[in-house]
Protein backbone atom coordinates (compact mmCIF):
# COMPACT_ATOMS: atom_id res chain seq x y z
CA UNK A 1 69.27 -13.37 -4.20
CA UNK A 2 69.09 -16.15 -6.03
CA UNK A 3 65.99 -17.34 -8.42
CA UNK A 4 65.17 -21.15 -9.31
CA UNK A 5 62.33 -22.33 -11.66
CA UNK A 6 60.90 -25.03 -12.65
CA UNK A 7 58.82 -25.89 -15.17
CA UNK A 8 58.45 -29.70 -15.49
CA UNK A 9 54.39 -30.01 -13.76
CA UNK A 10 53.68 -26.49 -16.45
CA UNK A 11 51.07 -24.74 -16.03
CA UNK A 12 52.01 -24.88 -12.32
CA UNK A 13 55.52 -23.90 -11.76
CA UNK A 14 57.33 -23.71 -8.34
CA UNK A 15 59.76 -20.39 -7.99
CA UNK A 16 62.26 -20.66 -5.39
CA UNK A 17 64.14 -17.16 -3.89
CA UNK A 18 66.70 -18.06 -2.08
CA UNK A 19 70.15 -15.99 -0.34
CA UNK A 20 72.53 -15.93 -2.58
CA UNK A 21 74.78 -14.14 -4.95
CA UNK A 22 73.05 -13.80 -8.60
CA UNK A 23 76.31 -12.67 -10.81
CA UNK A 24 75.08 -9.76 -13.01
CA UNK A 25 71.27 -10.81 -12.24
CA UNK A 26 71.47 -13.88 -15.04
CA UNK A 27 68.80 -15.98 -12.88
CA UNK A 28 66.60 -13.13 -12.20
CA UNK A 29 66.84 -11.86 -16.09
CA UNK A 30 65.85 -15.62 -17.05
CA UNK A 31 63.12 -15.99 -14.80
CA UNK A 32 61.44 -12.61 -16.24
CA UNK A 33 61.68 -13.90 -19.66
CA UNK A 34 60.71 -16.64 -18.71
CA UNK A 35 57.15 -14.49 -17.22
CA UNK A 36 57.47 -12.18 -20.19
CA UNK A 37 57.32 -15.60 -22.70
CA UNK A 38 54.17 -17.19 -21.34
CA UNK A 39 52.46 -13.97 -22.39
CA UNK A 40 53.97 -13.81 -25.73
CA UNK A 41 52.74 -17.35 -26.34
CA UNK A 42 49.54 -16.55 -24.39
CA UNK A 43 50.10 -19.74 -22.15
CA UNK A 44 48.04 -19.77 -19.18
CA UNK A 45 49.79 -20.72 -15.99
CA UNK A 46 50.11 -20.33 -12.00
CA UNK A 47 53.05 -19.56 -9.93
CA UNK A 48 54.10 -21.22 -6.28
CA UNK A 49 57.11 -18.52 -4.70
CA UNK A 50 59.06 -20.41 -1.98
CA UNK A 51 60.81 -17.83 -0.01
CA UNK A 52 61.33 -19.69 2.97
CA UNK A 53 64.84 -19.44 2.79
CA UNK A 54 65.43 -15.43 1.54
CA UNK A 55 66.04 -13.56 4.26
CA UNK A 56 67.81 -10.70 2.34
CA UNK A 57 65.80 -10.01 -1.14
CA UNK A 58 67.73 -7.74 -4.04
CA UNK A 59 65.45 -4.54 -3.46
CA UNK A 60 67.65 -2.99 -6.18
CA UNK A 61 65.55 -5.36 -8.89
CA UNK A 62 62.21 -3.59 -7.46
CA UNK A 63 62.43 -0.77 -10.08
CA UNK A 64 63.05 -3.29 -12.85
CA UNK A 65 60.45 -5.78 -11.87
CA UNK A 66 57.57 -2.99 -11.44
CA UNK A 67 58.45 -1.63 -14.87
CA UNK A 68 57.85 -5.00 -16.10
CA UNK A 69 55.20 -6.19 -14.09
CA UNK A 70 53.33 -3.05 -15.65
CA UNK A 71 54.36 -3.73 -19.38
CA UNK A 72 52.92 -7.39 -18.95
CA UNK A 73 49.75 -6.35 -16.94
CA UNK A 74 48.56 -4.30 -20.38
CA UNK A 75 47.87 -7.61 -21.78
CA UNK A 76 43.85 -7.50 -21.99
CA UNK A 77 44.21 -11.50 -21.12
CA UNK A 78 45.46 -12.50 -17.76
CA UNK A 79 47.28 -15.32 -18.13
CA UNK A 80 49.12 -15.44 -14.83
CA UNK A 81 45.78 -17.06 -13.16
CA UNK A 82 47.16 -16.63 -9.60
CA UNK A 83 50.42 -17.03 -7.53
CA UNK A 84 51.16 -17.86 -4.29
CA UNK A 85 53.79 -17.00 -1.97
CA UNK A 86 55.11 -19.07 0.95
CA UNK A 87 57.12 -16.59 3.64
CA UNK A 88 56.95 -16.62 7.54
CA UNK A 89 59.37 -13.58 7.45
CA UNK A 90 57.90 -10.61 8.75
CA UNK A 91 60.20 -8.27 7.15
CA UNK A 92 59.52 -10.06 3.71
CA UNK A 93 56.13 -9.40 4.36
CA UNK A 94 56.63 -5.71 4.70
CA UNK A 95 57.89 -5.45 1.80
CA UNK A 96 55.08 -7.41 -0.53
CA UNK A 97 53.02 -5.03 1.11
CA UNK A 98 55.33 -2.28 0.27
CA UNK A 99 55.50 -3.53 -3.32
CA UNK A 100 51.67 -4.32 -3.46
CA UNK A 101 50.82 -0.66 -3.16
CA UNK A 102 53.02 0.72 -5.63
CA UNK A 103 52.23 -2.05 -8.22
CA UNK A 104 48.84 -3.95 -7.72
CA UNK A 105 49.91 -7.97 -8.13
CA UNK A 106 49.30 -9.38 -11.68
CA UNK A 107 46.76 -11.50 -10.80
CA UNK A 108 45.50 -13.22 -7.31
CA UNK A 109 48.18 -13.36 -5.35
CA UNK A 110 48.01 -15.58 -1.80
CA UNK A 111 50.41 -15.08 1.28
CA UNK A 112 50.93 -18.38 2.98
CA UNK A 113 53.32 -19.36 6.10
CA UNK A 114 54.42 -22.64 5.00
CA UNK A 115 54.65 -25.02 1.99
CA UNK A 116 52.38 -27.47 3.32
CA UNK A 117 49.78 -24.91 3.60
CA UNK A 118 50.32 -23.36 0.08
CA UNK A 119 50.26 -26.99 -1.37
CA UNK A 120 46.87 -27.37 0.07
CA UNK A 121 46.08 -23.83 -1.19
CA UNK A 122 47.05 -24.94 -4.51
CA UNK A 123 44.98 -28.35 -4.77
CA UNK A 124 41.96 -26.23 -3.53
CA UNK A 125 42.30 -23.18 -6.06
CA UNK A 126 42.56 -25.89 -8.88
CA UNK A 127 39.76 -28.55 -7.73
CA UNK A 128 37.25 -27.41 -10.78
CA UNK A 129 34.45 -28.48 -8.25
CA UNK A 130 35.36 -25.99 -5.18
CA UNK A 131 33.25 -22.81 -5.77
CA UNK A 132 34.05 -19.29 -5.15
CA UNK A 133 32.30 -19.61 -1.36
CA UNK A 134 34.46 -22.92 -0.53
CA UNK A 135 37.62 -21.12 -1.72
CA UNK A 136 36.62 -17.96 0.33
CA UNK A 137 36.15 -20.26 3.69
CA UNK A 138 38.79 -21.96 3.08
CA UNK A 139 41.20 -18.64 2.80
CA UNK A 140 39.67 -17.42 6.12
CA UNK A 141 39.71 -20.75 8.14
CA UNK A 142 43.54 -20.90 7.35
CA UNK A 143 44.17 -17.27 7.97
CA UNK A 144 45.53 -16.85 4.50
CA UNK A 145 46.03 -12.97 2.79
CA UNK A 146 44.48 -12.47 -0.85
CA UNK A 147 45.48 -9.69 -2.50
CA UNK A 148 43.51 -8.76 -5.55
CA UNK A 149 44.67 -7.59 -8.71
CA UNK A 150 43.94 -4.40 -10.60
């Protein structure tokens, strides 16, 4: 599993997960400091995950990311504001879900199909002028899963 960042339209940054071999998790490591950073310099930010093409995810990192997940998540300032994950796989599903109930998501987190749809997502979440009830249609007329944080 390999993991892609990029920072260059910050506070938004696109994640991509893709198959791949990660040689002694170096891209995974950098990403989480790269998470674990933002904090440190309380930056406020939002996250885009395109898994579209991860079909086989590194379930031996789920241990490690938890752990860390938690460590961040005692910050009394959330400055992940939301993230949003683009998958049609089933089985990659399953296993959000899986890791959703051992370790509630950081902050908002959206399921989405496709990248068109989470591009969308992400001009409507950031439109200062859409209200809470416009964001909430708009999540149920496009059939999209919000899970809520701790």
């Amino acid at each position: 599993m390999r993991i892609t960042f990029d920072t260059d339209k910050h506070p938004f940054v696109v994640v991509t997960i893709v198959d791949g071999e990660d040689k002694d998790n170096i891209l995974y490591e950098s990403f989480m400091t790269y998470l674990e950073t933002q904090y440190k310099e309380k930056n406020f930010f939002y996250l885009l995950f395109n898994t579209e093409n991860l079909s086989t995810p590194n379930i031996l990192l789920l241990r490690n990311y938890i752990q860390r997940i938690q460590q961040l998540k005692t910050s009394p300032i959330r400055y992940l504001q939301f993230y949003i994950i683009v998958t049609s796989n089933p089985w990659i599903k399953k296993l959000l879900y899986m890791l959703w109930n051992l370790c509630k998501p950081m902050s908002f987190a959206y399921l989405v199909d496709n990248t068109t749809l989470a591009y969308n997502l992400l001009n409507t979440l950031t439109t200062s002028n859409n209200n809470k009830e416009y964001i909430h249609a708009y999540l149920l007329m496009n059939e999209i899963t919000k899970i809520e944080p701790e």
